[in-house]
Protein backbone atom coordinates (compact mmCIF):
# COMPACT_ATOMS: atom_id res chain seq x y z
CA UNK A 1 0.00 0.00 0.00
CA UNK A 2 1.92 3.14 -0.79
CA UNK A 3 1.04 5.44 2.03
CA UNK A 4 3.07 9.14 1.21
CA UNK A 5 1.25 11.28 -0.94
CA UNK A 6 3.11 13.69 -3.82
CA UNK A 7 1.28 16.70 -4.93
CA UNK A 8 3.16 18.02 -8.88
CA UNK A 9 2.06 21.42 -10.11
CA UNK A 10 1.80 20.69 -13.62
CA UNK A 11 3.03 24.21 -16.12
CA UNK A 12 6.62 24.56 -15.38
CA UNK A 13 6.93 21.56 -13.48
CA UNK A 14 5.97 18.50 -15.63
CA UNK A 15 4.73 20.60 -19.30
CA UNK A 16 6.98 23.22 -20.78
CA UNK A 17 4.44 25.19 -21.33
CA UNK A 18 6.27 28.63 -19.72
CA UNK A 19 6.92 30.25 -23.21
CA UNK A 20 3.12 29.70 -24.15
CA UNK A 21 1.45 30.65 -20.88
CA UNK A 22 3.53 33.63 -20.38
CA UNK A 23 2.45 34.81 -24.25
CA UNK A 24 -1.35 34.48 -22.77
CA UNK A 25 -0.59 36.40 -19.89
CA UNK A 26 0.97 39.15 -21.77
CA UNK A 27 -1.90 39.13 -24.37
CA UNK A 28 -5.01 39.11 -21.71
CA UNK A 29 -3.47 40.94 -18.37
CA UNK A 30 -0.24 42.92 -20.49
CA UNK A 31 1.89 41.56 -17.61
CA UNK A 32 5.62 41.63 -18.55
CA UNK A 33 7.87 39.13 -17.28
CA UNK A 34 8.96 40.43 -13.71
CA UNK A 35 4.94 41.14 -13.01
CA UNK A 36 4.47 37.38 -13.82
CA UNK A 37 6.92 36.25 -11.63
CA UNK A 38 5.80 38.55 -8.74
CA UNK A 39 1.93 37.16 -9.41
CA UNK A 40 3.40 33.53 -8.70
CA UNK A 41 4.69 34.46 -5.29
CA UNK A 42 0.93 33.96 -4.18
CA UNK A 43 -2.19 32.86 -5.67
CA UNK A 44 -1.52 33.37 -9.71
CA UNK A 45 -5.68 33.63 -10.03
CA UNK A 46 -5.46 36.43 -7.45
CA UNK A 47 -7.37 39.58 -8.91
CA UNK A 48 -8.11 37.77 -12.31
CA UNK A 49 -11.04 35.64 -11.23
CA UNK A 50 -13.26 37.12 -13.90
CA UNK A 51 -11.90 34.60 -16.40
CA UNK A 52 -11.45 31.40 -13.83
CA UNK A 53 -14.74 29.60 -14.93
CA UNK A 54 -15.12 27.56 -11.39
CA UNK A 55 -18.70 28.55 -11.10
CA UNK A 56 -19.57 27.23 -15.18
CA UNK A 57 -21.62 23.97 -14.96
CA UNK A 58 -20.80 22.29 -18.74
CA UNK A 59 -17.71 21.93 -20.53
CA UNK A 60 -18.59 24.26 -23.28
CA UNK A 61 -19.09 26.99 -20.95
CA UNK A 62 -15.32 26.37 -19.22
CA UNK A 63 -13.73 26.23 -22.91
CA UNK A 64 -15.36 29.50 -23.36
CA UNK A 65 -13.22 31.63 -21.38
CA UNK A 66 -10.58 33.51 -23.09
CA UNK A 67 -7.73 32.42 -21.24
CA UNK A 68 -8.59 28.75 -21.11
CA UNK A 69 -9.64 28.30 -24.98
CA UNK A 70 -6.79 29.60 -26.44
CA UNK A 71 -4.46 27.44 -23.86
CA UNK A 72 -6.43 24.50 -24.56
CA UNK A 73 -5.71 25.48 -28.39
CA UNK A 74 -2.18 25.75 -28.02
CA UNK A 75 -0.96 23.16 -25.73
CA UNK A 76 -0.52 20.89 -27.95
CA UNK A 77 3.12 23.29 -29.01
CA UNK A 78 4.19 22.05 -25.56
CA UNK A 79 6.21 18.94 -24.68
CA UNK A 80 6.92 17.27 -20.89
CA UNK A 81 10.10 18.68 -19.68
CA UNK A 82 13.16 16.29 -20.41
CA UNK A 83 13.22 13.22 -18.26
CA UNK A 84 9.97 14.11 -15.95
CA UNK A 85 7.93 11.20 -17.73
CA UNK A 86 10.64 8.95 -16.68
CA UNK A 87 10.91 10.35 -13.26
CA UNK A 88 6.74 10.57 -12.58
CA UNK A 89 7.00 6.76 -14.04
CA UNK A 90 9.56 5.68 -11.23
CA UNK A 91 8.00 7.80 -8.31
CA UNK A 92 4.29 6.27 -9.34
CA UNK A 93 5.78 2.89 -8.12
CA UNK A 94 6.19 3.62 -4.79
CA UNK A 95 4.01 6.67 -3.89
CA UNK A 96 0.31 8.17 -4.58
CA UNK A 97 0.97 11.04 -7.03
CA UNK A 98 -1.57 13.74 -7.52
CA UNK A 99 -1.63 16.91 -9.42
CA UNK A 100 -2.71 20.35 -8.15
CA UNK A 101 -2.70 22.90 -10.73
CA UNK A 102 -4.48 26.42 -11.42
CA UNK A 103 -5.65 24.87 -14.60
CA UNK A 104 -8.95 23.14 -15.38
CA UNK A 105 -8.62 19.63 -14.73
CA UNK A 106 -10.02 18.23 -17.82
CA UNK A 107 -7.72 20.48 -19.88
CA UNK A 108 -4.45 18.30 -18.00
CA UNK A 109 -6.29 15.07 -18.52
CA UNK A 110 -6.86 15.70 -22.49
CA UNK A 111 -2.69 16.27 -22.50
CA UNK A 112 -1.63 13.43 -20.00
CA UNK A 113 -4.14 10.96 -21.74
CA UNK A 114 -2.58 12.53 -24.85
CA UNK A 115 0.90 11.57 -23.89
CA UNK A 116 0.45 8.41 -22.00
CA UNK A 117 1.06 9.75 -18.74
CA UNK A 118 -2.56 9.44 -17.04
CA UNK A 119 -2.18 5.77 -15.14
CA UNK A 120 0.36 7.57 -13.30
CA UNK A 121 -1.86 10.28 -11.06
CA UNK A 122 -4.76 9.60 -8.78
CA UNK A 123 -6.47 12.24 -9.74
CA UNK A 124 -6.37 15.91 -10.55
CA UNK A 125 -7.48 18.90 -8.51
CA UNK A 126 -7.50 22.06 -10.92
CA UNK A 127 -8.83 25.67 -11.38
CA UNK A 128 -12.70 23.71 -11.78
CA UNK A 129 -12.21 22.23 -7.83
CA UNK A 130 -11.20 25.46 -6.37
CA UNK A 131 -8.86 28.45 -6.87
CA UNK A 132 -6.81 27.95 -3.61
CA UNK A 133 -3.89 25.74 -3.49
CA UNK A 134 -4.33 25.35 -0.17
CA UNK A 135 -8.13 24.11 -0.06
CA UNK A 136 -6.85 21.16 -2.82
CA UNK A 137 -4.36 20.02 -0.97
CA UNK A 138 -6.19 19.63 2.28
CA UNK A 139 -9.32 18.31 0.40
CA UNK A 140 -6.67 15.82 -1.04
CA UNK A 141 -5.39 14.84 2.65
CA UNK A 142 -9.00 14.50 3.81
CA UNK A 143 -10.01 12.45 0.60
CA UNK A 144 -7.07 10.00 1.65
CA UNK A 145 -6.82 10.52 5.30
CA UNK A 146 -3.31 11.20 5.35
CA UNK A 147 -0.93 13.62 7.62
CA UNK A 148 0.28 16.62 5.94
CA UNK A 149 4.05 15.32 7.02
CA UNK A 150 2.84 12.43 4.48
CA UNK A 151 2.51 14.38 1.56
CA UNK A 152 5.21 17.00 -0.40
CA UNK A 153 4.42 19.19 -3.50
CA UNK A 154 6.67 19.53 -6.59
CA UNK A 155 6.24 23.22 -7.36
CA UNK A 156 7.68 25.73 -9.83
CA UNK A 157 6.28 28.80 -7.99
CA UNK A 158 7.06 30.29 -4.26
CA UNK A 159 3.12 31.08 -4.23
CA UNK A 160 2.40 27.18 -4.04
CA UNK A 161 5.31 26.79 -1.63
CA UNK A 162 3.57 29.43 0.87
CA UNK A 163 -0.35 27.81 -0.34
CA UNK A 164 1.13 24.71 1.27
CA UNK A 165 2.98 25.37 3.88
CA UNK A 166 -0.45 27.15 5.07
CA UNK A 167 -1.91 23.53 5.44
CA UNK A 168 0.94 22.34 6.81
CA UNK A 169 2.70 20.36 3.93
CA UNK A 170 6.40 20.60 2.41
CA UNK A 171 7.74 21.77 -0.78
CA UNK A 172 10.32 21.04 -3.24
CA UNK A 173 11.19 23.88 -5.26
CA UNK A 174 11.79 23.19 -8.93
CA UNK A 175 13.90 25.98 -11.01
CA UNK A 176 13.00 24.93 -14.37
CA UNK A 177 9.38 26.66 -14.19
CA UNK A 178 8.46 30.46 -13.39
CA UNK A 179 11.01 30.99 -10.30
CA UNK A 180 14.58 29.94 -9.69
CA UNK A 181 16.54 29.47 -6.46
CA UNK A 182 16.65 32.88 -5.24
CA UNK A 183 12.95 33.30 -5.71
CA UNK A 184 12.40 29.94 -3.88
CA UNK A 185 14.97 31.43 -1.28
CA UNK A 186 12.45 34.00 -0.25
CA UNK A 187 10.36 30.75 1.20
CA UNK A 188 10.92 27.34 3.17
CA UNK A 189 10.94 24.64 0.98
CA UNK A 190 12.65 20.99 2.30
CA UNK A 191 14.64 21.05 -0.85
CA UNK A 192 15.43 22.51 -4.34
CA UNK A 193 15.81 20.85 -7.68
CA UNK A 194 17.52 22.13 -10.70
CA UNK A 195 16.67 18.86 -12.71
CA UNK A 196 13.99 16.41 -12.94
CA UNK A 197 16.30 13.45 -11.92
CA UNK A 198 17.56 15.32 -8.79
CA UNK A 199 13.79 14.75 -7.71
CA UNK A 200 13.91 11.01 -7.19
CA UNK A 201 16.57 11.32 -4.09
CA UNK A 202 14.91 14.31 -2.91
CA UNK A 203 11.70 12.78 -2.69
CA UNK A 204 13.20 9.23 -0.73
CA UNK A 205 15.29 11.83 1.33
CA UNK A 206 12.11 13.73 2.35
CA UNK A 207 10.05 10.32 2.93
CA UNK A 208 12.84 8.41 4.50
């Protein structure tokens, strides 16, 4: 019975989507690069909730948001960063792996069904579940009735370091996403990664 619990953001942690998410950005909010990076130091969907379509009952409706139809559109540009697949295939063997993301679930399923890479998560908690970080991750813990010193999340932003440290859980820091080590120095995180293979120690390290 694997009984620890890892939580991966998915942009900038397992898809390379930076380059196409940051064009969106720019083109719906005119943020420039620094603005982007200070929006991930909390809640990205902080003060743009008009497009998050949480409270939009069919599929057609979600798609119909700006933002979320043109990602949905242009995903498909994006590829898994180098050598996650392999790493999310090894760590699936021996823990439960989830994914908490500010995007709509379905639109991480289509990709990861896409690429062969669904078998490997539990589930998904996006944008559609709820906005906060935090609320995911403990509905997550209560879902699986599990101690938050069971669980870590595999983040590429200081906001979701801070989101769960607020309910109690660790972080490791990845510097391949929207903020590198000196952003992730601002914050307490058990650990940071520069590469996807570094995660596999980090992860037993954390677990023991």
């Amino acid at each position: 019975m694997k009984t620890k619990f890892i939580l991966f953001d998915f942009d900038g942690v397992i898809l390379d989507s930076n380059a196409m998410v940051r064009r969106h950005v720019f083109s719906h909010w005119g943020d420039d690069d620094e603005a982007q990076k200070k929006t991930h130091e909390g809640n990205v969907w902080k003060g743009k909730g008009e497009v998050v379509p949480v409270t939009l009952d069919s599929e057609q409706e979600k798609i119909s948001a700006s933002f979320f139809f043109n990602y949905r559109n242009d995903m498909k540009e994006c590829v898994v960063f180098d050598g996650m697949r392999e790493v999310v295939a090894s760590l699936a063997e021996r823990y439960t792996l989830y994914i908490v993301s500010s995007t709509i679930s379905d639109i991480i399923r289509e990709y990861l069904e896409h690429c062969g890479m669904t078998n490997f998560f539990t589930d998904i908690y996006g944008v559609d579940i709820a906005i906060s970080k935090s609320t995911k991750i403990a509905m997550i813990m209560e879902r699986e009735k599990v101690d938050p010193r069971d669980c870590i999340m595999i983040t590429d932003s200081l906001g979701d370091v801070r989101e769960a440290e607020h309910v109690g859980v660790a972080s490791i820091g990845v510097t391949w996403g929207v903020h590198n080590r000196e952003s992730f120095e601002k914050g307490k995180t058990f650990r940071i990664c520069d590469n996807p293979t570094e995660l596999l120690a980090t992860i037993d390290e954390y677990f023991g």
